[in-house]
Protein backbone atom coordinates (compact mmCIF):
# COMPACT_ATOMS: atom_id res chain seq x y z
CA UNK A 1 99.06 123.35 104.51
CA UNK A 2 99.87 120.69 102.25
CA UNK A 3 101.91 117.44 102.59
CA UNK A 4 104.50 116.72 100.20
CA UNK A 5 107.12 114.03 99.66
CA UNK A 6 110.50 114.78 98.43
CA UNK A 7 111.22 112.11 96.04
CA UNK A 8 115.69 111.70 95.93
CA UNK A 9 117.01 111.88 93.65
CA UNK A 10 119.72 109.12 94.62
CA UNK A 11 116.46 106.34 96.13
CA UNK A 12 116.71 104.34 92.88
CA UNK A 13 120.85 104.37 93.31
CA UNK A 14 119.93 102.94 97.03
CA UNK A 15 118.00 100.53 96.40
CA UNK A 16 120.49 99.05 93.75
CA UNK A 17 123.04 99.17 96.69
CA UNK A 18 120.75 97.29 98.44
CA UNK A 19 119.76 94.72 96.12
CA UNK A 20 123.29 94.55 94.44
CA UNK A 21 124.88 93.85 98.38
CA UNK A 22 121.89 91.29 99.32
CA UNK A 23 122.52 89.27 96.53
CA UNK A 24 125.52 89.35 97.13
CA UNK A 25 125.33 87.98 100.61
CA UNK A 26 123.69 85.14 99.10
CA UNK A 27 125.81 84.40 96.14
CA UNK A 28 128.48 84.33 98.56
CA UNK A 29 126.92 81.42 100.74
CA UNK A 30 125.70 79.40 97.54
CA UNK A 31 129.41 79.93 96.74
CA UNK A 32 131.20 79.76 99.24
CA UNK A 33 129.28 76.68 101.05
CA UNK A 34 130.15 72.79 99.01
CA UNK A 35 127.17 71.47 96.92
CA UNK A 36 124.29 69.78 98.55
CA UNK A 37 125.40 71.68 102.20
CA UNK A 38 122.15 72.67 102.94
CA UNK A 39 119.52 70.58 104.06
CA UNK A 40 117.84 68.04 102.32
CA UNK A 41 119.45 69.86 99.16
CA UNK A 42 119.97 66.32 97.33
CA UNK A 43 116.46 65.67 97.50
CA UNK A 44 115.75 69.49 96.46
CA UNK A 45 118.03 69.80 93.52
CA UNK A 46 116.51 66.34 92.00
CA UNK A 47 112.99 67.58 92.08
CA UNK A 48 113.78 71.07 90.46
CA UNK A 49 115.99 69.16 87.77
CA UNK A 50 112.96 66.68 86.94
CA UNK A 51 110.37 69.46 87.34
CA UNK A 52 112.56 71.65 84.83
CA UNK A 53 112.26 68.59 82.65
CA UNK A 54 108.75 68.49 82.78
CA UNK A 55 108.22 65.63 84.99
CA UNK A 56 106.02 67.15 88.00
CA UNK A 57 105.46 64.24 90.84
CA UNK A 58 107.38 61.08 89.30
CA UNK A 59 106.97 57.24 91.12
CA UNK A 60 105.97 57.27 94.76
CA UNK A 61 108.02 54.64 96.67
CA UNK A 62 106.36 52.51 99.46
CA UNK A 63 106.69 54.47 103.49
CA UNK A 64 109.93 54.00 105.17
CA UNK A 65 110.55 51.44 107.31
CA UNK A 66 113.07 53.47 109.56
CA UNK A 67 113.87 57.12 110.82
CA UNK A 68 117.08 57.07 109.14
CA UNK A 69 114.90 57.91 105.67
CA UNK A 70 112.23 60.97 106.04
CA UNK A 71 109.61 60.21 103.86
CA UNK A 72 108.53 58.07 100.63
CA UNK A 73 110.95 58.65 98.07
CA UNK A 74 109.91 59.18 94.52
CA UNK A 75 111.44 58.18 91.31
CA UNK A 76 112.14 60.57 88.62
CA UNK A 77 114.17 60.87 85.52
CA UNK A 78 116.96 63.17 85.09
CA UNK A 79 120.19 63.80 83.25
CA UNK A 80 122.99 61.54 84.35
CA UNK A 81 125.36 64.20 86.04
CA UNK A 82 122.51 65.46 87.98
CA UNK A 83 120.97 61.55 89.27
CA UNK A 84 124.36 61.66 91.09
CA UNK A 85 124.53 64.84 93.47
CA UNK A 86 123.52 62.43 96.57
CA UNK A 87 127.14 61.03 96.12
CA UNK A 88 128.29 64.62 97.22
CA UNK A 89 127.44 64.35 100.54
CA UNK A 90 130.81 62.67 102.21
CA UNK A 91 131.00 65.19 104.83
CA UNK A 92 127.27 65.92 106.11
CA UNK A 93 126.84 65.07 109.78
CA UNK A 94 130.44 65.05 110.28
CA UNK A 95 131.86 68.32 112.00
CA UNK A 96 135.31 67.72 111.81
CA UNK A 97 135.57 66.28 107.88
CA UNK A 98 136.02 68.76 105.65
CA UNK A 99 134.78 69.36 102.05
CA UNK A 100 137.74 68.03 99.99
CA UNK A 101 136.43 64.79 100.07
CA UNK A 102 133.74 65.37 97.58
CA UNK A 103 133.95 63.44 93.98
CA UNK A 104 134.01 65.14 91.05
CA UNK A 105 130.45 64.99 89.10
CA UNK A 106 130.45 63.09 86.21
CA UNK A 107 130.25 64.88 82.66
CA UNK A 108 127.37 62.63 81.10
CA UNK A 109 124.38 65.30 80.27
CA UNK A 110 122.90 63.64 77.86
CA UNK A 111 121.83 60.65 78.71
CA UNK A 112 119.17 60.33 81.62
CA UNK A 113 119.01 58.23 84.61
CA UNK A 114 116.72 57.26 87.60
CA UNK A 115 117.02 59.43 90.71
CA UNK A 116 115.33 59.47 93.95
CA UNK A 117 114.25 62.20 96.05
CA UNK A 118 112.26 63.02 99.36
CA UNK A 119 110.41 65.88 98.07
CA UNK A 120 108.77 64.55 95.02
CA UNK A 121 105.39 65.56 96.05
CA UNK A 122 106.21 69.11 96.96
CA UNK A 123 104.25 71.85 94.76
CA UNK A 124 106.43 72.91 91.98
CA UNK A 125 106.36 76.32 91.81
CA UNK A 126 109.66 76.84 93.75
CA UNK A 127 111.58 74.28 91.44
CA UNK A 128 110.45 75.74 88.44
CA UNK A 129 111.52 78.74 89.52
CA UNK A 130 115.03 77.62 89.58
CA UNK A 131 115.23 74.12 87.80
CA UNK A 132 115.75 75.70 84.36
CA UNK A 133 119.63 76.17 84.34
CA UNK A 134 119.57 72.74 84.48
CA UNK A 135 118.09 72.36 80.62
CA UNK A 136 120.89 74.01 79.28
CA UNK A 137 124.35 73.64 82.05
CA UNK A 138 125.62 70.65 82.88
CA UNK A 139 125.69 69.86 86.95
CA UNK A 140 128.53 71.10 87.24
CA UNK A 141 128.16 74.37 86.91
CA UNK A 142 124.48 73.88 87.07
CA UNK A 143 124.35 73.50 90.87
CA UNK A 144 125.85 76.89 91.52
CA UNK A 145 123.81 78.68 88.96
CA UNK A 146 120.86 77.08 89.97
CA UNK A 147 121.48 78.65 93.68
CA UNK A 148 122.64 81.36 92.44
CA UNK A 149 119.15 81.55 91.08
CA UNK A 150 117.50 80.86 94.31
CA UNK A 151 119.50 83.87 95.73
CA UNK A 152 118.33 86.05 93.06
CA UNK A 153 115.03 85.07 93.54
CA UNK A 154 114.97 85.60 97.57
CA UNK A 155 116.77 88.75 96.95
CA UNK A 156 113.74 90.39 94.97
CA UNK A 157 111.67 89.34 97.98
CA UNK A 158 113.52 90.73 100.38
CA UNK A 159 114.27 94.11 98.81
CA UNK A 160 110.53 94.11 98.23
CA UNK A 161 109.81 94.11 101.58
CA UNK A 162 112.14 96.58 102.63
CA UNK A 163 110.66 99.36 100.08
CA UNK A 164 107.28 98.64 101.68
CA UNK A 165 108.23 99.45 104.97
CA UNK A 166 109.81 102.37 103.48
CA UNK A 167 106.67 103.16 102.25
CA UNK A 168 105.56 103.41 106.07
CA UNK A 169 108.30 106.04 106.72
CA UNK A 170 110.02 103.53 109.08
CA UNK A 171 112.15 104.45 111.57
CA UNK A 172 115.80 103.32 112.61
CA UNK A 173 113.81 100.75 115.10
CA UNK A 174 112.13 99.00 111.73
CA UNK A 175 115.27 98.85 110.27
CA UNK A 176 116.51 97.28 113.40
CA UNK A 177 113.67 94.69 113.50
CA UNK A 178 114.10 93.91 109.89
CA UNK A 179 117.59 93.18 110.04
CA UNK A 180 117.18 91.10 113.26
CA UNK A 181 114.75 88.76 111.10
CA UNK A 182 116.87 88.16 108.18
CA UNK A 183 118.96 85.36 110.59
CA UNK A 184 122.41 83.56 109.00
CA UNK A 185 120.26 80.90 108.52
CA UNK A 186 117.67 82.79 106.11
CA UNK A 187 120.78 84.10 104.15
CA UNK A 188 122.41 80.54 104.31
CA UNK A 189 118.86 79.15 103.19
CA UNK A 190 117.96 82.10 100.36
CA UNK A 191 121.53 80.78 98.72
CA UNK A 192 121.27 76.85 98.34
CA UNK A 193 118.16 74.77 96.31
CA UNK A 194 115.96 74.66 98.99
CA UNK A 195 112.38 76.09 99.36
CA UNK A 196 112.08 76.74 102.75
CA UNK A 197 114.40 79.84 101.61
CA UNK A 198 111.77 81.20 99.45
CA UNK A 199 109.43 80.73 102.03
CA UNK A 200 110.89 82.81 104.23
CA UNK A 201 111.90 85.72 101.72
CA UNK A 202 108.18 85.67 100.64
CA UNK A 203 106.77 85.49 104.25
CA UNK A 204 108.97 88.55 104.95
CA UNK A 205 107.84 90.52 102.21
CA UNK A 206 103.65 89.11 103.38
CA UNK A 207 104.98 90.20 107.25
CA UNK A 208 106.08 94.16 105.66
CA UNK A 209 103.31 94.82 103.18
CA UNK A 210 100.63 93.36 104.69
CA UNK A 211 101.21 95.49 108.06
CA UNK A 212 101.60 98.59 105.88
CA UNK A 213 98.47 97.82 104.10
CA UNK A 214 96.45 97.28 107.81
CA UNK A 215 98.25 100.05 109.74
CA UNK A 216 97.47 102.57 107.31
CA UNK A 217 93.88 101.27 106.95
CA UNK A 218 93.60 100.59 103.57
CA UNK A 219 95.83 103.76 102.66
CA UNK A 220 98.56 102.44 101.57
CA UNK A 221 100.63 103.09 98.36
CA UNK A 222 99.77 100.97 95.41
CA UNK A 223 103.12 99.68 95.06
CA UNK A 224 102.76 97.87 98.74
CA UNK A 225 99.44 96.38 97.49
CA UNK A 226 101.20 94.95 94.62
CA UNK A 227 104.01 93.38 97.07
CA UNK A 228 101.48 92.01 98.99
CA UNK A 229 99.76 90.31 96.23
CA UNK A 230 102.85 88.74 95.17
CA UNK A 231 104.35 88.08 98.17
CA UNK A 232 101.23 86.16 99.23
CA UNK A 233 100.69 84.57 96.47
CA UNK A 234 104.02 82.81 95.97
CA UNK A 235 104.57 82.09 99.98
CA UNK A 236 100.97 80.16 99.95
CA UNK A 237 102.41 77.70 97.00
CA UNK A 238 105.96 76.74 98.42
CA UNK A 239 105.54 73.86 101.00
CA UNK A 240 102.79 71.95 102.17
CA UNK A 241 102.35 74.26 105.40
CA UNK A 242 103.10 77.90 103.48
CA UNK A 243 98.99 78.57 103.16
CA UNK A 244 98.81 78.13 107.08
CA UNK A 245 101.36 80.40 107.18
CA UNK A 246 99.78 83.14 104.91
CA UNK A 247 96.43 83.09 106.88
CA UNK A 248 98.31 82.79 109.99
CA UNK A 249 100.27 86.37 108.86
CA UNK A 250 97.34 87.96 107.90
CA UNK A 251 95.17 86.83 110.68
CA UNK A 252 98.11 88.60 113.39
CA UNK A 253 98.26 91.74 111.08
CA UNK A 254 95.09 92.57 111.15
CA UNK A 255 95.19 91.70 115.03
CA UNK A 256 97.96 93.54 115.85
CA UNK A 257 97.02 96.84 113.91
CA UNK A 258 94.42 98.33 116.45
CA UNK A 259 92.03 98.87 113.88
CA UNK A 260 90.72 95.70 113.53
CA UNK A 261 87.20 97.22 114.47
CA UNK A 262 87.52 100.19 112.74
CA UNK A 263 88.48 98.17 109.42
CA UNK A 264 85.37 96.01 109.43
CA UNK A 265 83.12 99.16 109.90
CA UNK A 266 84.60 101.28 107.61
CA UNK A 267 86.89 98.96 105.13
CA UNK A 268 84.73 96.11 105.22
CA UNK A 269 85.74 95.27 101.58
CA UNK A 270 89.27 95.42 102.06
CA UNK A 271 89.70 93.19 105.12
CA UNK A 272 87.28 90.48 103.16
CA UNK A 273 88.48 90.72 100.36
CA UNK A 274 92.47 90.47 101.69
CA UNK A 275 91.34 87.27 103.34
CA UNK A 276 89.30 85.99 100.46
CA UNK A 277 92.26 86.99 98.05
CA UNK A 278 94.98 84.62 100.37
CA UNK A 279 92.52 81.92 100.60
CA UNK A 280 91.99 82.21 96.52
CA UNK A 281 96.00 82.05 96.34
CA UNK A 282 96.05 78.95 98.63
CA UNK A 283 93.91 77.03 96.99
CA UNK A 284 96.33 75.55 94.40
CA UNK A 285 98.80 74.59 96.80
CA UNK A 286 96.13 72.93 99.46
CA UNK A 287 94.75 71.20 95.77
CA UNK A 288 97.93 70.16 95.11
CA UNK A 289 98.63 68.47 98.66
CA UNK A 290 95.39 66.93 98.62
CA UNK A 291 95.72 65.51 95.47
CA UNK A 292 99.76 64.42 95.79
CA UNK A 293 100.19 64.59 99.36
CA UNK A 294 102.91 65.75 101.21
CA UNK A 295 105.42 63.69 102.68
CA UNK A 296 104.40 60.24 103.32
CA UNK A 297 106.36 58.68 106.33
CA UNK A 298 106.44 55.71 108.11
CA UNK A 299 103.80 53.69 110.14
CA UNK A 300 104.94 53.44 114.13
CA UNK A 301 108.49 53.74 113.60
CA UNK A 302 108.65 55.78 117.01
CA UNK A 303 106.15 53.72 119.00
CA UNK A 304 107.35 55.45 122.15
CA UNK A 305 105.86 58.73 121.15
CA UNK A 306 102.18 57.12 121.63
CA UNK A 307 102.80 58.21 125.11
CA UNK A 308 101.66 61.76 124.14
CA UNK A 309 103.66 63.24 127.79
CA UNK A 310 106.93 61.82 126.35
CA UNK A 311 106.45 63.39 122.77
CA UNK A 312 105.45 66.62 124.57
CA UNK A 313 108.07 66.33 127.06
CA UNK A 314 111.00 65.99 124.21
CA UNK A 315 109.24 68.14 122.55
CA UNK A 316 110.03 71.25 125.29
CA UNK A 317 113.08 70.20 125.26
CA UNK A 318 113.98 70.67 121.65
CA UNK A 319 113.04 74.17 121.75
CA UNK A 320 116.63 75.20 122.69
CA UNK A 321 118.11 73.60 119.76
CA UNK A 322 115.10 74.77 117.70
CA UNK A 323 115.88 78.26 118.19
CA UNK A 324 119.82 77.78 117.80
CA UNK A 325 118.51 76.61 114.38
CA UNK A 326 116.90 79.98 113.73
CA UNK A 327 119.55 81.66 114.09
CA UNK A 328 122.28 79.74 112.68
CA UNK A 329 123.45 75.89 112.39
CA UNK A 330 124.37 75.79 108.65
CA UNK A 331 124.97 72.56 106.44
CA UNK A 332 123.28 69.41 108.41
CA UNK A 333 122.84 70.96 111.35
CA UNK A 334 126.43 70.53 111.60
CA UNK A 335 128.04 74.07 111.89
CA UNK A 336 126.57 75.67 114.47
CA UNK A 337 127.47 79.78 114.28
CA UNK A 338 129.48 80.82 116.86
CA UNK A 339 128.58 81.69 120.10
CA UNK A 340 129.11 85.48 119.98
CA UNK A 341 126.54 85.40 117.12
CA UNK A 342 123.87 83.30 118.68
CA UNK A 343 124.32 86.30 121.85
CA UNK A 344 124.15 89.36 119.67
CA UNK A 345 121.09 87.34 118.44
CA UNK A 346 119.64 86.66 121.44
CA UNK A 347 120.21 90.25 123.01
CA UNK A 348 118.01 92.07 119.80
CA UNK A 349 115.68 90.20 120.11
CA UNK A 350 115.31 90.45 123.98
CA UNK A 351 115.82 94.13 123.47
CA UNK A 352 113.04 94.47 121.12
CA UNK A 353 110.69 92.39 122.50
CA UNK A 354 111.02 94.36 126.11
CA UNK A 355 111.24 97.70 124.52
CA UNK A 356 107.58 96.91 122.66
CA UNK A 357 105.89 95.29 125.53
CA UNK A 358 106.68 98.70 127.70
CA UNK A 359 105.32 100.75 124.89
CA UNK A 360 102.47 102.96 126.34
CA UNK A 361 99.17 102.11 125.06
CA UNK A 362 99.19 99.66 121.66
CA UNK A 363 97.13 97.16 123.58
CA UNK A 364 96.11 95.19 120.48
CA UNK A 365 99.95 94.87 118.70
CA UNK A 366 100.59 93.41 122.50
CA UNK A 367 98.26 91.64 122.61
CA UNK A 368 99.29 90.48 118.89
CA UNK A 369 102.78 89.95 119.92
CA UNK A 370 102.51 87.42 122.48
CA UNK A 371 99.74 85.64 120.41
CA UNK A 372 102.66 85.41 117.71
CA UNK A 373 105.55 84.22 120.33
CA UNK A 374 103.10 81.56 121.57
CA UNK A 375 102.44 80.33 118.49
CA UNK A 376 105.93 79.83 117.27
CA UNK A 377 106.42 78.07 120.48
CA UNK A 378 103.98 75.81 120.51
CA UNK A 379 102.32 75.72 117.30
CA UNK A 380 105.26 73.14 116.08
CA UNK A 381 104.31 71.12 118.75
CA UNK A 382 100.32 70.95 117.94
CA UNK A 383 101.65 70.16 114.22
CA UNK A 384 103.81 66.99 114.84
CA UNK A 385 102.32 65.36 117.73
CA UNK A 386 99.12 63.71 115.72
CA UNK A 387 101.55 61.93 113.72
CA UNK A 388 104.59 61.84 116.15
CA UNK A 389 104.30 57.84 116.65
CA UNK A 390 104.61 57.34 112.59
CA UNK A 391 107.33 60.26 111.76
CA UNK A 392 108.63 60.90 114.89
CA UNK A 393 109.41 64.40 115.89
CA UNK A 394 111.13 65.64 113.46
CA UNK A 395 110.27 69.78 113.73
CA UNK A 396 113.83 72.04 112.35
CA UNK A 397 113.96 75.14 113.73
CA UNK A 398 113.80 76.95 109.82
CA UNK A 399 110.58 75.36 109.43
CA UNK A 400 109.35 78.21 112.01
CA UNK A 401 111.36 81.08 110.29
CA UNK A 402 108.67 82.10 108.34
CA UNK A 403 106.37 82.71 111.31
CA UNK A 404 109.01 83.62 114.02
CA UNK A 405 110.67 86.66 111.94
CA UNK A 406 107.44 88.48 112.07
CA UNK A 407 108.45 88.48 115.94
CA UNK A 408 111.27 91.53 115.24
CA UNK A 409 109.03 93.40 113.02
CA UNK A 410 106.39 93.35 114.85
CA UNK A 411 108.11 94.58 118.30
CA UNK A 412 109.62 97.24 116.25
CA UNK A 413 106.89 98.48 114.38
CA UNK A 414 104.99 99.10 118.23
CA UNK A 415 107.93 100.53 119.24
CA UNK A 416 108.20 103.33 116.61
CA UNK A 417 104.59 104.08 116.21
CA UNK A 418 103.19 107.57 116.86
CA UNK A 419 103.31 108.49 120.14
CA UNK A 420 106.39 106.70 121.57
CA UNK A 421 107.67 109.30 123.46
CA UNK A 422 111.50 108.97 124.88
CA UNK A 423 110.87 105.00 124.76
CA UNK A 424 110.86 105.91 120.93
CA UNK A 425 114.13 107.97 121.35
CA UNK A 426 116.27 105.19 123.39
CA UNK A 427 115.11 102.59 121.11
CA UNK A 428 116.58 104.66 118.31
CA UNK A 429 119.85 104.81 119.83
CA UNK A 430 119.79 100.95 120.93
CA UNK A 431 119.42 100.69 117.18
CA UNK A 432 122.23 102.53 116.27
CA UNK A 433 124.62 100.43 117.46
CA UNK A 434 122.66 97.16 117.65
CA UNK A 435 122.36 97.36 113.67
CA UNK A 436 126.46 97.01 113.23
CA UNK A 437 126.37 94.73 115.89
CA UNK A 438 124.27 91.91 114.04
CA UNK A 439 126.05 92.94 111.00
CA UNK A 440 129.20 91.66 112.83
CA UNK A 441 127.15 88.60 114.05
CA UNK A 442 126.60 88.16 110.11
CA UNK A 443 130.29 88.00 109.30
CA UNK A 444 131.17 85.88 112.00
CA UNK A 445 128.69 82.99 111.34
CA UNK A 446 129.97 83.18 107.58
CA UNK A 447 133.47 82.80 109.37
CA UNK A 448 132.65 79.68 111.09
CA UNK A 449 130.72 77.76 108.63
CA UNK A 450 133.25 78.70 105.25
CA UNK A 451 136.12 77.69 108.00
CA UNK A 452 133.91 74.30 109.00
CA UNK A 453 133.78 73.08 105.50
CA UNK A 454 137.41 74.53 104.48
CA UNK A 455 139.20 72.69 107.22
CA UNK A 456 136.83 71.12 109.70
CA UNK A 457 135.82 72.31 112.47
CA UNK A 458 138.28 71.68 114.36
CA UNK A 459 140.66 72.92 112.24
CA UNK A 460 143.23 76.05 112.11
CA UNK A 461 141.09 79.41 112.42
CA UNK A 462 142.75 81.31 109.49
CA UNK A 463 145.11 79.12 106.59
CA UNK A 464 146.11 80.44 103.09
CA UNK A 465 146.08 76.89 102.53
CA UNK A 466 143.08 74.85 103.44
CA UNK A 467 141.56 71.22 102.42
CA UNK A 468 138.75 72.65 100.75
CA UNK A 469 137.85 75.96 99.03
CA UNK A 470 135.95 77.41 96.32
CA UNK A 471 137.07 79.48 93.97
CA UNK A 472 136.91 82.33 95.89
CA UNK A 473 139.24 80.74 98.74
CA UNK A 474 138.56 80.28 102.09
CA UNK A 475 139.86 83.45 103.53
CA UNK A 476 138.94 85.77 100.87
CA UNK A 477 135.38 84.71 100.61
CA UNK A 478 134.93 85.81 104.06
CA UNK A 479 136.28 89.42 103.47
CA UNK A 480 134.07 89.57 100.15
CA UNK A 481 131.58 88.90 103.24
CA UNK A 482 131.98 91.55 105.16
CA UNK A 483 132.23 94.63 102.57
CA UNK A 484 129.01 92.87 101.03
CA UNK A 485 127.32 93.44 105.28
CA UNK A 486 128.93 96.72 105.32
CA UNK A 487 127.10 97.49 102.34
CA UNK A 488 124.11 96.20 102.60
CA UNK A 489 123.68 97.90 106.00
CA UNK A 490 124.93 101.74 104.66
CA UNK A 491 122.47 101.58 101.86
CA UNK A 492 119.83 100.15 104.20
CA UNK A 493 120.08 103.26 106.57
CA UNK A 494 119.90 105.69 103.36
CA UNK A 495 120.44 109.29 103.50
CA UNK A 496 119.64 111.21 107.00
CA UNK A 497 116.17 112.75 106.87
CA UNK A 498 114.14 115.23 106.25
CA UNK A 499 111.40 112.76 104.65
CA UNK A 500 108.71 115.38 103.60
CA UNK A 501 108.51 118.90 103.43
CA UNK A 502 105.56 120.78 105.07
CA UNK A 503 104.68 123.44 102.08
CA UNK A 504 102.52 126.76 102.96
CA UNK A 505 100.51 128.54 100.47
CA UNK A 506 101.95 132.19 100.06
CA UNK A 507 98.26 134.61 100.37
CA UNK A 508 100.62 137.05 98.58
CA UNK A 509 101.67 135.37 96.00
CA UNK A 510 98.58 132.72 95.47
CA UNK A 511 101.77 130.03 95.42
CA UNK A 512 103.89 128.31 97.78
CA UNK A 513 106.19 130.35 100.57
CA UNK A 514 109.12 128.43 101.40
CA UNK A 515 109.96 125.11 103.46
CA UNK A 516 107.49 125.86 106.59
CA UNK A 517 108.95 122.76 108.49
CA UNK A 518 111.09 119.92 107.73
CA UNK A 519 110.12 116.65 109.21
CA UNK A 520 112.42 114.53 111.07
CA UNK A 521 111.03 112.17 113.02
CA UNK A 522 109.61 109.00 111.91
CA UNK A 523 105.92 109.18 110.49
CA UNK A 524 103.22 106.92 110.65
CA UNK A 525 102.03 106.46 107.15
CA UNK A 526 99.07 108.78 106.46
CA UNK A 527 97.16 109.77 103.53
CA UNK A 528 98.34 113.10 102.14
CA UNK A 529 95.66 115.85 103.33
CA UNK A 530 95.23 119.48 102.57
């Protein structure tokens, strides 16, 4: 009896749903959101202009004598409408301003000026990625396009990692898990000029692949190899701490497969050379940060942190406002998503979490779970408190999105392996309504931060006329929103199954008798035998 695939004929059309509806998602926030909203996004836009320009590192400034600046600043060249996009920010830290009080940005491309920005020692592969509109658009629209670019770019990503755990036949409960990572915060993040949006695109595509590529030991499709290769290479050269990250995803993948033994006996050459090939892509990013540094901060600006109890103390206490910061607080930090969606949130991931920990057997993907939760916990904490005295402790929650979505994929990959028995079956049908759910959790924290920046936030809930809009409008935008969710979601879930066919040779024929069995459960992926 043979094994064979049904290929659709409508999985191309699907995907293009998919991808069309992601990006739109993002386009939406890089639209719908003012200029230089998203975090450190002054500093951010500056380096991918001068990168784009050619100029990799620029001037490093002297360390910062106070907490109100986070680093050195470095000196660079670029055009005269761009030098000035740290004028935009009239409204950042201030819930209750609106947008409308932004300037308009001057119309002088030609000529260049100095400009200074706090991440002028990054690695540059994220700016040049999407630095180049601004060689031919002025600022203004240059800004947009150049997140729009960003979105594209986290899109691919994204999509990439959802065909490879397609690849692995996943079940609702993936589907579930992969939805609960991609937080309004990673959507917010994948459509503004920041990095740590890539980073997070790329470290979900590492998280799918590379669990594919373990969990089928070694047996995977080529296509997922290729993802992986990518995915790894370009999350390893993005910020100073993305090669921890790779090794750290790799390292809990291979941990949390169950064949970790059976890998080294048998696959020896894949599992050293998976870890030799991430190290290899590493290695111009760790060059790069040895050779250029990081961020360079102050010298005992927080003295009171040499007390290592109070910097671990404040620490703990952060971690609430850490995780609200995973989920959602857009701009600054200054539009928090609303409390329904930080709930929904809250309630996947619980679900998920308990669902995979009462999983029958799967000792090692346990075992590899809590590993993972105790390390986004407290592996923050081990990275800031050697310096906390000189930079003070100044941890964001998206800093740990990279590590902490592998948390929902993870749970749900246990909890629809072979073998899952009814716990499979309720899972399924948690998913089945948890899925819309966080869709509607999606929409919502749109809602709040498009209304935060349209009118403040303590401003009218709904107005045809607000104080600030884009093009769009305020209340349109958000509808765009929610048919670009809906969509996204429908094309995620794909047709109803049967998968793969089981064929039977026909004795009396010498070919193949019809359809013996139709498979419709979820499969763990498996070579095809005969």
């Amino acid at each position: 009896m043979t094994r064979h695939s049904v290929r659709r004929p409508m999985d191309g059309l699907r995907w293009l749903v998919v991808s069309a509806a992601l990006f739109a998602m993002c386009s939406l926030w890089a639209i719908a959101t003012p200029a230089m909203s998203s975090p450190d996004e002054p500093s951010h836009a500056v380096k991918a202009v001068a990168v784009a320009h050619g100029e990799l590192v620029g001037d490093i400034g002297p360390r910062p004598t106070t907490w109100m600046i986070p680093g050195a600043m470095t000196t660079v060249e670029v055009p005269a409408d761009y030098a000035t996009v740290a004028d935009l920010g009239c409204y950042v830290a201030i819930p209750d301003q609106d947008a409308s009080c932004m300037p308009a940005l001057p119309s002088d491309h030609t000529s260049f000026a100095e400009a200074q920005t706090a991440a002028g020692h990054y690695p540059p592969l994220y700016y040049l990625l999407v630095g180049w509109p601004s060689t031919l658009l002025p600022a203004d629209p240059g800004i947009l396009v150049m997140r729009l670019v960003s979105g594209a770019v986290s899109t691919i990503f994204v999509v990439a990692g959802l065909i490879a755990l397609r690849a692995t036949r996943a079940s609702r409960v993936v589907r579930w898990g992969a939805v609960t990572a991609l937080t309004p915060m990673s959507l917010f993040l994948f459509g503004t000029i920041n990095p740590n949006g890539l980073e997070i695109s790329a470290a979900f595509a590492a998280w799918a692949s590379i669990w594919a590529v373990f969990r089928a030991a070694g047996r995977a499709p080529k296509h997922v190899f290729a993802i992986a290769a990518v995915s790894f290479a370009v999350l390893a050269n993005v910020r100073g701490l993305s090669p921890l990250w790779a090794i750290v995803i790799v390292a809990i993948a291979a941990l949390g497969s169950g064949q970790l033994g059976t890998l080294w006996r048998d696959r020896r050459p894949l599992l050293l050379g998976t870890f030799a090939f991430v190290a290899a892509v590493s290695l111009p990013a760790i060059l790069w940060s040895l050779r250029y540094g990081t961020l360079l901060t102050g010298e005992g600006i927080w003295p009171q942190y040499q007390d290592r109890v109070l910097a671990v103390t404040d620490m703990v206490l952060s971690l609430s406002r850490q995780y609200e910061q995973m989920i959602g607080n857009q701009g600054w930090f200054d539009s928090p998503v609303p409390l329904l969606t930080l709930l929904i949130w809250t309630i996947s991931l619980g679900m998920l979490a308990a669902h995979a920990l009462q999983r029958r057997g799967q000792v090692s993907g346990k075992l590899a779970l809590c590993v993972l939760f105790v390390g986004v916990v407290v592996g923050p904490m081990l990275i800031q408190l050697p310096g906390a005295a000189d930079a003070g402790l100044v941890w964001q929650g998206r800093y740990t999105l990279p590590i902490a979505i592998g948390l929902p994929l993870l749970a749900a990959w246990l909890i629809s392996a072979p073998g899952g028995g009814e716990g499979t079956t309720v899972a399924e049908r948690i998913a089945r309504g948890m899925i819309p759910a966080l869709g509607v959790a999606h929409v919502l924290a749109f809602y709040g931060t498009a209304r935060r920046y349209a009118v403040g936030i303590d401003g009218p809930y709904a107005t045809t006329d607000p104080a600030w809009s884009s093009n769009l409008g305020f209340v349109p935008a958000v509808v765009l929103y929610g048919v670009a969710v809906a969509a996204f979601l429908i094309a995620l879930a794909g047709p109803r199954r049967p998968e793969a066919v089981e064929i039977t040779p026909d004795p009396a024929t010498g070919g193949t008798a019809a359809p013996a069995e139709v498979a419709t459960a979820p499969q763990a992926l498996e070579p095809t035998r005969s």
